[in-house]
C-alpha atoms as a PDB file:
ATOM      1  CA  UNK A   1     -15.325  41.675  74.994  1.00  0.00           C
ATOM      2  CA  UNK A   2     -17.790  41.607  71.693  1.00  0.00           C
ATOM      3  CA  UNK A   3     -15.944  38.500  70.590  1.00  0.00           C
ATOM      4  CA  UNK A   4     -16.353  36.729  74.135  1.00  0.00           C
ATOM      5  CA  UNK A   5     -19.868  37.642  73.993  1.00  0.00           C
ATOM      6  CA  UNK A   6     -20.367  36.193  70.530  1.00  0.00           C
ATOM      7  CA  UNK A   7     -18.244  32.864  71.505  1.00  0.00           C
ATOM      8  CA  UNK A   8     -20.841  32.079  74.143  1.00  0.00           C
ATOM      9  CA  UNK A   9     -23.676  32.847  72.091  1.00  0.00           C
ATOM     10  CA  UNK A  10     -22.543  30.335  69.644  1.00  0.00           C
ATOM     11  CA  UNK A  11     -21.967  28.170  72.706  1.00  0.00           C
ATOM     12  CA  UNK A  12     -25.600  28.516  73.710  1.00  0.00           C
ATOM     13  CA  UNK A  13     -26.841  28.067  70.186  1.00  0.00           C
ATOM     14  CA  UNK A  14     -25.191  24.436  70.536  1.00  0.00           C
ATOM     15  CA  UNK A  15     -25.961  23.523  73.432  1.00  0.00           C
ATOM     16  CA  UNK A  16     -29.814  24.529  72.696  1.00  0.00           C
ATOM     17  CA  UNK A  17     -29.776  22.994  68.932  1.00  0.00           C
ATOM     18  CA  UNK A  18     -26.662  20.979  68.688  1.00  0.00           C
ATOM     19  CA  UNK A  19     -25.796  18.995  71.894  1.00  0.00           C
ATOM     20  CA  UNK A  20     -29.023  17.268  72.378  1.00  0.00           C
ATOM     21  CA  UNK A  21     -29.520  15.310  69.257  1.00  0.00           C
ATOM     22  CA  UNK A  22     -25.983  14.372  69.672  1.00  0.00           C
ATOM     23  CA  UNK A  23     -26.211  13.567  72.906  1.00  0.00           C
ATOM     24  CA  UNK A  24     -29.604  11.103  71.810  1.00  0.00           C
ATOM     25  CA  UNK A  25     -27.783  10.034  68.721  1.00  0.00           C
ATOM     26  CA  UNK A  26     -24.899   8.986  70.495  1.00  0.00           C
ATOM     27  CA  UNK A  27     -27.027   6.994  73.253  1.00  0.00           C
ATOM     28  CA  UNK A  28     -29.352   5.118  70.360  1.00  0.00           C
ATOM     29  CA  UNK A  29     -26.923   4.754  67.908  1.00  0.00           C
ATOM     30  CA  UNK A  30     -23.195   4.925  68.389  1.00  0.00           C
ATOM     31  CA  UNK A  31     -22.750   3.303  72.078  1.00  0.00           C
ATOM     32  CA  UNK A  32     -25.150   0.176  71.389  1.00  0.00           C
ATOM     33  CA  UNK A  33     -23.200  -0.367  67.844  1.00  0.00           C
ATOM     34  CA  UNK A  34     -20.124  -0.021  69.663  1.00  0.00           C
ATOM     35  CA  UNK A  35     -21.031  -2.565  72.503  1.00  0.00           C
ATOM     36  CA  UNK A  36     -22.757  -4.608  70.047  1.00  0.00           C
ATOM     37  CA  UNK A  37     -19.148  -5.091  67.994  1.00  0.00           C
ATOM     38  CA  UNK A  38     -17.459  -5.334  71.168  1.00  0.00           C
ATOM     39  CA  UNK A  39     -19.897  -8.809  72.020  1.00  0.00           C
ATOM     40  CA  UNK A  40     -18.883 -10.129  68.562  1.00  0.00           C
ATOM     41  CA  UNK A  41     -15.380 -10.851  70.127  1.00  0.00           C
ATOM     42  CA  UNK A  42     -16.741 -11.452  73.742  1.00  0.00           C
ATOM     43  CA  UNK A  43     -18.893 -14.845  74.853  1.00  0.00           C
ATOM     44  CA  UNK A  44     -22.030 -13.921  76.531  1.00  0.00           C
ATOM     45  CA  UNK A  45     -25.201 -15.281  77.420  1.00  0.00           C
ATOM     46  CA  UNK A  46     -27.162 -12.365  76.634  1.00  0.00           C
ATOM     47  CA  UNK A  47     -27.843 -10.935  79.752  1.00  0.00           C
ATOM     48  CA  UNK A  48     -24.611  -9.214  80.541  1.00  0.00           C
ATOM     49  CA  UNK A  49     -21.721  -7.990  78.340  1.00  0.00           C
ATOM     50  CA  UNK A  50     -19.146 -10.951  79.500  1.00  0.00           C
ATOM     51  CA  UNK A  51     -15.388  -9.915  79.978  1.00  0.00           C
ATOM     52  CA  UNK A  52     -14.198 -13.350  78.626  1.00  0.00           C
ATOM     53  CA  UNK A  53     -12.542 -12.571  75.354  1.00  0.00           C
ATOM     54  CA  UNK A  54     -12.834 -15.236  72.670  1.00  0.00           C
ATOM     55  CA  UNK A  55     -11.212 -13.227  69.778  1.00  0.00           C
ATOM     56  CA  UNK A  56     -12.746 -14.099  65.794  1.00  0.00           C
ATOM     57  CA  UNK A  57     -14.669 -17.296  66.748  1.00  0.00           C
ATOM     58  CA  UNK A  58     -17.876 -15.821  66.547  1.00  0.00           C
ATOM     59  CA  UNK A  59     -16.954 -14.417  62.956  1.00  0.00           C
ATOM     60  CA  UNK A  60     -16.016 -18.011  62.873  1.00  0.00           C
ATOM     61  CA  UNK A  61     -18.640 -19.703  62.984  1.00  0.00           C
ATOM     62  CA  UNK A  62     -20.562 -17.007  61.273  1.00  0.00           C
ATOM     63  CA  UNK A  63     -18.720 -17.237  57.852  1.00  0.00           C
ATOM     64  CA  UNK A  64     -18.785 -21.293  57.894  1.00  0.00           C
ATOM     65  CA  UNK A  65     -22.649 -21.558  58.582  1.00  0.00           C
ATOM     66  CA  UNK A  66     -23.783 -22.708  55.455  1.00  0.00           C
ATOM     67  CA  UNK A  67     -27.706 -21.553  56.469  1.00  0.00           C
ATOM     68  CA  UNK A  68     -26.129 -18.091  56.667  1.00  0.00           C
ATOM     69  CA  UNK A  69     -24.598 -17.689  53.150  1.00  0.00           C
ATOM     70  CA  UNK A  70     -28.210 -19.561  51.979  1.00  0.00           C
ATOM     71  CA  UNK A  71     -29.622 -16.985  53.681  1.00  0.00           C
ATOM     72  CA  UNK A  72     -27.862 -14.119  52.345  1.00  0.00           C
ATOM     73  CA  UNK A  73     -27.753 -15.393  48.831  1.00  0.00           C
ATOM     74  CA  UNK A  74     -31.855 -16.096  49.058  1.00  0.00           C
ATOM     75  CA  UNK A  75     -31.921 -12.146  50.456  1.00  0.00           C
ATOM     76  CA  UNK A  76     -29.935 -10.757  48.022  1.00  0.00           C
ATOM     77  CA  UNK A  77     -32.017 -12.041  45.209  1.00  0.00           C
ATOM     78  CA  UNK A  78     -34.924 -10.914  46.647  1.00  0.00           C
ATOM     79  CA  UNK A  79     -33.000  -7.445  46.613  1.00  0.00           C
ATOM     80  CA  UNK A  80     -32.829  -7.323  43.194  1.00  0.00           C
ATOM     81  CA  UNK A  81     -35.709  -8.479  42.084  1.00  0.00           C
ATOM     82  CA  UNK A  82     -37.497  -6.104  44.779  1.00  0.00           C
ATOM     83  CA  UNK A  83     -34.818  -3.049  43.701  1.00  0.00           C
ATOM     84  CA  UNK A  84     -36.465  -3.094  39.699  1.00  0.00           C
ATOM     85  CA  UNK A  85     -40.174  -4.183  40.277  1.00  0.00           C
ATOM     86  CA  UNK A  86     -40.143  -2.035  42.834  1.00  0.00           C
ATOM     87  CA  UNK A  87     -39.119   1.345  41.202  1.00  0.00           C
ATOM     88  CA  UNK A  88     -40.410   0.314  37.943  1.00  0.00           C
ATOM     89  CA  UNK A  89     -43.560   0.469  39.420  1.00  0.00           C
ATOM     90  CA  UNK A  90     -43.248   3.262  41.306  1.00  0.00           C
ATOM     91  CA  UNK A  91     -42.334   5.202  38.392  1.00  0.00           C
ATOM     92  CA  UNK A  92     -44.874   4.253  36.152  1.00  0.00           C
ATOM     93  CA  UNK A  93     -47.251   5.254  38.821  1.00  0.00           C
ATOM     94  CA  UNK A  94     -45.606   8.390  39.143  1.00  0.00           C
ATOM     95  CA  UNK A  95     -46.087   8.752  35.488  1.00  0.00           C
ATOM     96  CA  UNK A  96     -49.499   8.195  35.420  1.00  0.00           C
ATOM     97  CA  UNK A  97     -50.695  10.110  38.510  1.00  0.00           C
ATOM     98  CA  UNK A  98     -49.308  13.353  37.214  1.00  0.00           C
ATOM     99  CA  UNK A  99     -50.754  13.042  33.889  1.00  0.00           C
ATOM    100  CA  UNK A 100     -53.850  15.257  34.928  1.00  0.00           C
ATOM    101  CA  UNK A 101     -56.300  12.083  34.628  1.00  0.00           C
ATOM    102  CA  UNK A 102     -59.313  12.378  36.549  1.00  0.00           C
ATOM    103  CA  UNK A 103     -59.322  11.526  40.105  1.00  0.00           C
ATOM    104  CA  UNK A 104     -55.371  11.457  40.443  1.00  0.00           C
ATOM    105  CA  UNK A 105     -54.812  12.445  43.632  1.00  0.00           C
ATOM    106  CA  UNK A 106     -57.499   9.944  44.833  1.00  0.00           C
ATOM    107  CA  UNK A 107     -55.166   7.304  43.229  1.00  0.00           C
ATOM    108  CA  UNK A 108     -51.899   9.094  44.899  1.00  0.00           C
ATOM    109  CA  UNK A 109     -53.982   8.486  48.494  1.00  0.00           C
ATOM    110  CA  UNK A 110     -54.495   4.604  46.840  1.00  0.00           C
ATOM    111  CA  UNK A 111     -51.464   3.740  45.881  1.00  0.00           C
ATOM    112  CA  UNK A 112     -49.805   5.409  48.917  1.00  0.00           C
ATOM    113  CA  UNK A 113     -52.389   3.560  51.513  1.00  0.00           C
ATOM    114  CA  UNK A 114     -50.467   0.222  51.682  1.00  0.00           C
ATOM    115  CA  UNK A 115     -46.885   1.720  52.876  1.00  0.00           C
ATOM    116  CA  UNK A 116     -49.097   2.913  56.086  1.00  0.00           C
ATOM    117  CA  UNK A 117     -50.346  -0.640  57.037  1.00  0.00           C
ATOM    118  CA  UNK A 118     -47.803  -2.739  59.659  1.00  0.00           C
ATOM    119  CA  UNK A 119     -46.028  -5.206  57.831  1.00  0.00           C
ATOM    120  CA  UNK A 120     -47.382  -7.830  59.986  1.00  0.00           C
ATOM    121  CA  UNK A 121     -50.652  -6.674  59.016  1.00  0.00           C
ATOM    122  CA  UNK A 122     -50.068  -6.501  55.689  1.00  0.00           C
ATOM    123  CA  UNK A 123     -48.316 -10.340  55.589  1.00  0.00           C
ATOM    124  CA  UNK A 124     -51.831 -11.632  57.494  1.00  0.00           C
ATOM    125  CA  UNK A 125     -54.018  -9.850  55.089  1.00  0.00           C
ATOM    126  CA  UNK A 126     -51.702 -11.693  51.906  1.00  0.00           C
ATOM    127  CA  UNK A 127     -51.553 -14.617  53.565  1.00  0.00           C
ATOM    128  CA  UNK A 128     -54.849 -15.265  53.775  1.00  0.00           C
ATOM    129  CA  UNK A 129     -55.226 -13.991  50.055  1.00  0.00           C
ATOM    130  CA  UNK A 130     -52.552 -16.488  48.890  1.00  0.00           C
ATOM    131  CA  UNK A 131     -53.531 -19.126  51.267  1.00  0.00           C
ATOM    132  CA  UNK A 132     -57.433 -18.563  50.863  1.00  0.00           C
ATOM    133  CA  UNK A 133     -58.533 -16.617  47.911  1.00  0.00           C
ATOM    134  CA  UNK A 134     -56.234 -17.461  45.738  1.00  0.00           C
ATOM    135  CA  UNK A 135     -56.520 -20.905  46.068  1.00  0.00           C
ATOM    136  CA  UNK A 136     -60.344 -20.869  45.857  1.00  0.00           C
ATOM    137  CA  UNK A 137     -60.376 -19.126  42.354  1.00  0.00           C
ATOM    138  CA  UNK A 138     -57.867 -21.482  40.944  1.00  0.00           C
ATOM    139  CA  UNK A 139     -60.152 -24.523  42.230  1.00  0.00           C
ATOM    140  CA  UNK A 140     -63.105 -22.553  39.962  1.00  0.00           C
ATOM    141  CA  UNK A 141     -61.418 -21.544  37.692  1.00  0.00           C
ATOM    142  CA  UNK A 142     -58.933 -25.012  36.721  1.00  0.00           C
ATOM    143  CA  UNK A 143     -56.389 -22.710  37.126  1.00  0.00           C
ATOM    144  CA  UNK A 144     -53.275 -25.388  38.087  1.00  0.00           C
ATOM    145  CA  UNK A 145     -50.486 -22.806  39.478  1.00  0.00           C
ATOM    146  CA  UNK A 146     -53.150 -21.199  41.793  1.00  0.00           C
ATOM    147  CA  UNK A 147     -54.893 -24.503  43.010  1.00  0.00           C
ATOM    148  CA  UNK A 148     -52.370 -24.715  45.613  1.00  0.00           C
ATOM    149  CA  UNK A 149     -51.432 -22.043  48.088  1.00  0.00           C
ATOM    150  CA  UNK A 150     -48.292 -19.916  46.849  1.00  0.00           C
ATOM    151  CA  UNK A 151     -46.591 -20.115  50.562  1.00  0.00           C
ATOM    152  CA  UNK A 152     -46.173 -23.996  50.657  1.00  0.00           C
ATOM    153  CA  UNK A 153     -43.341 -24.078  47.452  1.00  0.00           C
ATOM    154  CA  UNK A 154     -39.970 -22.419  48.171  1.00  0.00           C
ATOM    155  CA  UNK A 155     -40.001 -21.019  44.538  1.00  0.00           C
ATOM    156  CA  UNK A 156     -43.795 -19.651  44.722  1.00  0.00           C
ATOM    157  CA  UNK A 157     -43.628 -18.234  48.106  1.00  0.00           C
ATOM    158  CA  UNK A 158     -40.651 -16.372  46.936  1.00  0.00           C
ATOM    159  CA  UNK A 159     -42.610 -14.855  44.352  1.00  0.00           C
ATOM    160  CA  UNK A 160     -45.286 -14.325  47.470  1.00  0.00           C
ATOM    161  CA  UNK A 161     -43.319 -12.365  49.346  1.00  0.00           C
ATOM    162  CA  UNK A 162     -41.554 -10.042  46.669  1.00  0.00           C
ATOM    163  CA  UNK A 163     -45.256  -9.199  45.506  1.00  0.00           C
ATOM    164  CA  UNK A 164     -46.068  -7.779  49.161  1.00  0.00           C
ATOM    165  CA  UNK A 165     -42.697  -6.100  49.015  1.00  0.00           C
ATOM    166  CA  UNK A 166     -43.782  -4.225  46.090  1.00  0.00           C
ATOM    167  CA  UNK A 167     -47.387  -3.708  46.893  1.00  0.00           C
ATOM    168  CA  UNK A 168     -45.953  -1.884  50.154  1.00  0.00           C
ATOM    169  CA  UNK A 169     -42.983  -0.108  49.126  1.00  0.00           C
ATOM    170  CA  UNK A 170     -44.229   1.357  45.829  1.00  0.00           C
ATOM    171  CA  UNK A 171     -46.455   3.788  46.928  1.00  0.00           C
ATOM    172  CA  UNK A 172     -43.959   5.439  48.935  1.00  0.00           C
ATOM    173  CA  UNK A 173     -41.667   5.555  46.218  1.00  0.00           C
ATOM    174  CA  UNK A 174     -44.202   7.046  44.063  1.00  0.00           C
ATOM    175  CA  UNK A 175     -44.108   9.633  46.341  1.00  0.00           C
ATOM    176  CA  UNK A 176     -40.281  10.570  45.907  1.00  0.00           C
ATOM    177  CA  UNK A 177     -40.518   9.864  41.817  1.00  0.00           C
ATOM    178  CA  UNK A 178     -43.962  12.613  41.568  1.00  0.00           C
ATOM    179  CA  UNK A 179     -41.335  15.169  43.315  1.00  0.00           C
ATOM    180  CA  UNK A 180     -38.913  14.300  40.682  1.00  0.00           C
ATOM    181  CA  UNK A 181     -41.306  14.578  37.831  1.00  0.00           C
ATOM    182  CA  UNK A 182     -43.031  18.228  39.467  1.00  0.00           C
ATOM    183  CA  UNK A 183     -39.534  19.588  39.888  1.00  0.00           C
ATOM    184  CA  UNK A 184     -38.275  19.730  36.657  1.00  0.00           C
ATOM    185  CA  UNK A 185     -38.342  23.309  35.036  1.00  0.00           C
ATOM    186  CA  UNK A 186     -41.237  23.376  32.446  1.00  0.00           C
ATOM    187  CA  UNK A 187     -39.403  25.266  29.948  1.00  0.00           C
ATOM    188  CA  UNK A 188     -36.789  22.680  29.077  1.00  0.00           C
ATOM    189  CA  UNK A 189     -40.042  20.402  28.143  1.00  0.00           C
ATOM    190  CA  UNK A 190     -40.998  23.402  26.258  1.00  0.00           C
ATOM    191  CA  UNK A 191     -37.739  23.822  24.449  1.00  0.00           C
ATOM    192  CA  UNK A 192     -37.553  20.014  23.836  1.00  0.00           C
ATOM    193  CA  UNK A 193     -41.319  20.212  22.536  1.00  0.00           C
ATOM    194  CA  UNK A 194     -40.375  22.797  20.191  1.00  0.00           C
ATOM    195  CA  UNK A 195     -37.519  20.873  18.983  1.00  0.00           C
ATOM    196  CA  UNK A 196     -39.735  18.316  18.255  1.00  0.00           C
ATOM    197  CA  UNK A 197     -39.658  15.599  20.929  1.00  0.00           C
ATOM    198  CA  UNK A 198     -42.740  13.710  21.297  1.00  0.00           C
ATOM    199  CA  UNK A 199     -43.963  12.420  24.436  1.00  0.00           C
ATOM    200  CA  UNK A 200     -41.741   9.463  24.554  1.00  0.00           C
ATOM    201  CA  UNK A 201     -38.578  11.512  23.647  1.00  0.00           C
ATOM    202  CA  UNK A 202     -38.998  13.804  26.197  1.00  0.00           C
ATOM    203  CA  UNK A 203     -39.115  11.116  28.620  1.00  0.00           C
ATOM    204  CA  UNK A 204     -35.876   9.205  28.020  1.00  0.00           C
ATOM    205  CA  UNK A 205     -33.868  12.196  27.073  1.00  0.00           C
ATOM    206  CA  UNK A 206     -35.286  14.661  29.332  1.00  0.00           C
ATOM    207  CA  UNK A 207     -37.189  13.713  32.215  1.00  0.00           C
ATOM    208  CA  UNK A 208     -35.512  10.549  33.130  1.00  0.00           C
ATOM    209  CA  UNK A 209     -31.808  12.468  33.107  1.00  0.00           C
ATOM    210  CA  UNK A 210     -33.436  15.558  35.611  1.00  0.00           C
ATOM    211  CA  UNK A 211     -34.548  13.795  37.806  1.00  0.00           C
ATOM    212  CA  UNK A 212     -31.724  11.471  38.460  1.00  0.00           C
ATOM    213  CA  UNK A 213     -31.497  12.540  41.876  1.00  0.00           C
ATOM    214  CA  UNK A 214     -34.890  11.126  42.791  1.00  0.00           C
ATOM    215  CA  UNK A 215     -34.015   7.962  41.140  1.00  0.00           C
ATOM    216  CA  UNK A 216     -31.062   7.737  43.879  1.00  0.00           C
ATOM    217  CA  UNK A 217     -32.722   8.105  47.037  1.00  0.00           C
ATOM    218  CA  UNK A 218     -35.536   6.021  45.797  1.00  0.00           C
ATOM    219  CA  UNK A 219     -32.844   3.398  45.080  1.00  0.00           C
ATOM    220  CA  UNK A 220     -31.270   3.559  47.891  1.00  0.00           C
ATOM    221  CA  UNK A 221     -34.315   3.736  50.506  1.00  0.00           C
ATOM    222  CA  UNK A 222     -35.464   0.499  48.526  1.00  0.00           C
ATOM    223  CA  UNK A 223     -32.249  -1.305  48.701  1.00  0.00           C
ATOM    224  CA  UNK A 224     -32.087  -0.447  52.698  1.00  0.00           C
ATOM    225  CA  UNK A 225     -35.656  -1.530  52.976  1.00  0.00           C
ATOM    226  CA  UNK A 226     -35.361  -4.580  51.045  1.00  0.00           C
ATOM    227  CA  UNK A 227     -32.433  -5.838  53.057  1.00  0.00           C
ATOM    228  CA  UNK A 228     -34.058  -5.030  56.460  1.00  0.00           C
ATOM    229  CA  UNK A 229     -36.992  -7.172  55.668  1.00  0.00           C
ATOM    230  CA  UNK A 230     -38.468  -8.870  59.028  1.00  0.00           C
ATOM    231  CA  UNK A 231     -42.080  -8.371  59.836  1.00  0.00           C
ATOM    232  CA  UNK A 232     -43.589  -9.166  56.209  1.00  0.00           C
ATOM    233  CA  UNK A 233     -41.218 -12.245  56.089  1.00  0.00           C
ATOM    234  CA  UNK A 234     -42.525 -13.189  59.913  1.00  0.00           C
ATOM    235  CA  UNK A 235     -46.526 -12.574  59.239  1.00  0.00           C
ATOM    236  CA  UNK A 236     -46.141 -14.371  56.186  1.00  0.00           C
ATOM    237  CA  UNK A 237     -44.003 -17.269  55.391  1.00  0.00           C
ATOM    238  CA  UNK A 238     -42.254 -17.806  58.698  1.00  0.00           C
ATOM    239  CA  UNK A 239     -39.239 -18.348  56.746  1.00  0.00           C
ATOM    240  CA  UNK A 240     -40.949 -21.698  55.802  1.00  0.00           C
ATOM    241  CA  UNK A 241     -40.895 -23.785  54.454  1.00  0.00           C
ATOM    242  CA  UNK A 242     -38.006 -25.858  55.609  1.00  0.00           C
ATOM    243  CA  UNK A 243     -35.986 -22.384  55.857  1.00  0.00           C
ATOM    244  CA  UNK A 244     -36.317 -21.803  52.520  1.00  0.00           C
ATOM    245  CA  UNK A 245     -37.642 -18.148  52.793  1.00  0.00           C
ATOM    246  CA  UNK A 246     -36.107 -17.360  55.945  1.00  0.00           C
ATOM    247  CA  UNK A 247     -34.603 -13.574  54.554  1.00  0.00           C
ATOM    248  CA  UNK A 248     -31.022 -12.695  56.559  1.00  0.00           C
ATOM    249  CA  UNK A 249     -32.837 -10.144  59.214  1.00  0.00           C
ATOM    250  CA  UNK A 250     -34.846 -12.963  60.135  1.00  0.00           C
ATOM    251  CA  UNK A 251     -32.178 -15.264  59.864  1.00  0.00           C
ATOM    252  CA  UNK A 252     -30.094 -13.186  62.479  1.00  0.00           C
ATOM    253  CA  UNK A 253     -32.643 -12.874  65.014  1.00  0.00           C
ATOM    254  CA  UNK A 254     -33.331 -16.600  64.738  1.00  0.00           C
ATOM    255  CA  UNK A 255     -29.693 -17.078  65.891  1.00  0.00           C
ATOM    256  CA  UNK A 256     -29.646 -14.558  68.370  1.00  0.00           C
ATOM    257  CA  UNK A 257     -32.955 -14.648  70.187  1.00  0.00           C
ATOM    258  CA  UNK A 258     -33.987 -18.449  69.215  1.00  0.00           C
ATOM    259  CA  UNK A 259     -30.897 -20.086  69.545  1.00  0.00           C
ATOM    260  CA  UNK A 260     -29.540 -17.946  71.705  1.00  0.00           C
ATOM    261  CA  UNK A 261     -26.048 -17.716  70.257  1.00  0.00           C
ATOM    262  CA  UNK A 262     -25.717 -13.894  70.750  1.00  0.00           C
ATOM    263  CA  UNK A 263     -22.231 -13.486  70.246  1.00  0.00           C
ATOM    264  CA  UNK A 264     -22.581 -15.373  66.413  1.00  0.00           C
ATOM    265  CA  UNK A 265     -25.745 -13.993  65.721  1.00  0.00           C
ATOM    266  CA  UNK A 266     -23.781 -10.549  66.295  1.00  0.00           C
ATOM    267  CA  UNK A 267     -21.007 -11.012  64.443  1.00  0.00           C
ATOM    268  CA  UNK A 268     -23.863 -11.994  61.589  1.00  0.00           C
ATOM    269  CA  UNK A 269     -25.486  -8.775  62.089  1.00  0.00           C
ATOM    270  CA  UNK A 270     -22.362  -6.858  61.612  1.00  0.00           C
ATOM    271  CA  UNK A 271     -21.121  -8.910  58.197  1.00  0.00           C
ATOM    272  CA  UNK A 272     -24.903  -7.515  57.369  1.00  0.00           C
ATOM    273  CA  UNK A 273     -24.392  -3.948  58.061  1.00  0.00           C
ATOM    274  CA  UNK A 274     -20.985  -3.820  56.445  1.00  0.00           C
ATOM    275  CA  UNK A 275     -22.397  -5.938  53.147  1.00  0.00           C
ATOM    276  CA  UNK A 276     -25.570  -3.577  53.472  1.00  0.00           C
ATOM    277  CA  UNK A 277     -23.297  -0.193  54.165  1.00  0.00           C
ATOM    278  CA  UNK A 278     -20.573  -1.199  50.589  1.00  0.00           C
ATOM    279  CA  UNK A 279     -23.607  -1.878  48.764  1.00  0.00           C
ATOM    280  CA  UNK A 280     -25.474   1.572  49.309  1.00  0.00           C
ATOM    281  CA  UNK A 281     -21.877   3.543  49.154  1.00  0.00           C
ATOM    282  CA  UNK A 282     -21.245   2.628  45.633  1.00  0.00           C
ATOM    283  CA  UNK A 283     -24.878   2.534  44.767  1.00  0.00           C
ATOM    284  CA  UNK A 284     -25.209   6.577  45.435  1.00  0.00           C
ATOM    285  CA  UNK A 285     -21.701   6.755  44.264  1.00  0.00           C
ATOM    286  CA  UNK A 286     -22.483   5.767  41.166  1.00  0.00           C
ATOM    287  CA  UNK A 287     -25.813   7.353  40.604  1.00  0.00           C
ATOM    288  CA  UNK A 288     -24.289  10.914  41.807  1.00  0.00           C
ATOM    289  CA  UNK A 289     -22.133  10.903  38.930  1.00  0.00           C
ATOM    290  CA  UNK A 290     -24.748  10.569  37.004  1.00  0.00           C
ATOM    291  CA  UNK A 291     -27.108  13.269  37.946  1.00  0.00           C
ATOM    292  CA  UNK A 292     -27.126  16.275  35.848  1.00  0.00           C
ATOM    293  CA  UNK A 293     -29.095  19.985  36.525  1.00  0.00           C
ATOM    294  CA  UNK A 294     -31.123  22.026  34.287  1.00  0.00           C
END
């Protein structure tokens, strides 16, 4: 009898806490991923999930589209690039806003303020800084690079929209490394200051290897941001010109939604997930085995 009674108590506990969020996971998540490979392998004109089965030809036409593998090449450089300047950045601002300098938790609400403004706000506002401001202090100035608006070159506008990237992402970042910094235990900086580490020592051989952890899930939040790149790449360049800085999420809803060629833009948006999904799995894979505790 007691153990019947304490079976349905557990059963009410999950229906209360557990069932629920399954239930909405299951509905957001794993039935539209699920019906969303299922199109890859189906022909349909977007309206309806057809029954007519056309097997790989979506994946296909995917892999030979030479504007998809420019476009995935262009967004994985801008990955890179956007991984380091990002987190460099983001540490260093870290660094300096737990220093105890004056003011520093007016800069934390600074540097912070950016990752709360809409990326297609924040690609307007840059866009008219690049396009406008920019352009005008060059002219004054006989400045030659900046005499001509940044988002007109392919090479420049890359440049353009990594520098938003960073400007937005940082802060939050910042946010994860100061919660790294604050958590490790003061007497091993002690110990190592009685040893005789200086500032810099400390740093590389103490601080940097405690708080490995928060150098993963910044790492990882960046790379998943920097990949799923739309609205900043939409407010700002277009993916102009001529293509040339159209970045893969944009690139797959320009198939889908544009050209309306669901089923290949599909099967493009799953060859993203899976390149996106390898990529993070031996990222943290990697940078677990290198985390170490106090």
């Amino acid at each position: 009898m007691y153990s019947e009674d304490k079976r349905l108590d557990k059963m009410k506990a999950f229906l209360m806490f557990g069932f629920v969020p399954l239930l909405a996971f299951a509905a957001v998540v794993v039935i539209p991923f699920a019906v969303g490979v299922y199109m890859t392998f189906t022909q349909t004109d977007g309206g309806a999930i057809t029954s007519k089965f056309v097997g790989v030809v979506n994946y296909a036409q995917a892999f030979t589209d030479p504007l998809f593998w420019k476009s995935m090449g262009f967004t994985l450089e801008y990955v890179v690039w956007s991984l380091v300047l990002t987190n460099v950045v983001a540490f260093l601002l870290a660094l300096l806003v737990t220093s105890g300098i004056k003011g520093q938790n007016f800069f934390r609400l600074g540097f912070f303020t950016p990752n709360l403004i809409g990326g297609i706000i924040l690609g307007f506002v840059w866009q008219f800084m690049f396009s406008r401001v920019l352009v005008q202090i060059g002219s004054v100035l006989g400045i030659e690079p900046l005499s001509t608006t940044l988002l007109g070159d392919p090479d420049k506008a890359f440049w353009a929209l990594l520098i938003v990237g960073v400007w937005q992402n940082s802060g939050y970042m910042m946010i994860i490394y100061i919660a790294g910094l604050q958590g490790i235990d003061k007497s091993v900086l002690e110990a190592a200051s009685i040893d005789g580490a200086g500032a810099w020592r400390q740093l590389i051989g103490v601080r940097i290897p405690l708080m490995m952890s928060a150098f993963t899930i910044s790492l990882f939040l960046t790379l998943q941001r920097s990949f799923m790149v739309y609205d900043t790449n939409l407010s700002l360049t277009q993916g102009g010109p001529f293509r040339s800085t159209e970045l893969i999420s944009m690139h797959v809803y320009n198939e889908a939604f544009k050209s309306f060629n669901y089923g290949v833009g599909q099967a493009k948006a799953i060859v993203l997930f899976a390149v996106v999904a390898l990529i993070a799995i031996i990222q943290v894979s990697v940078m677990k085995r290198m985390e170490v505790e106090s």
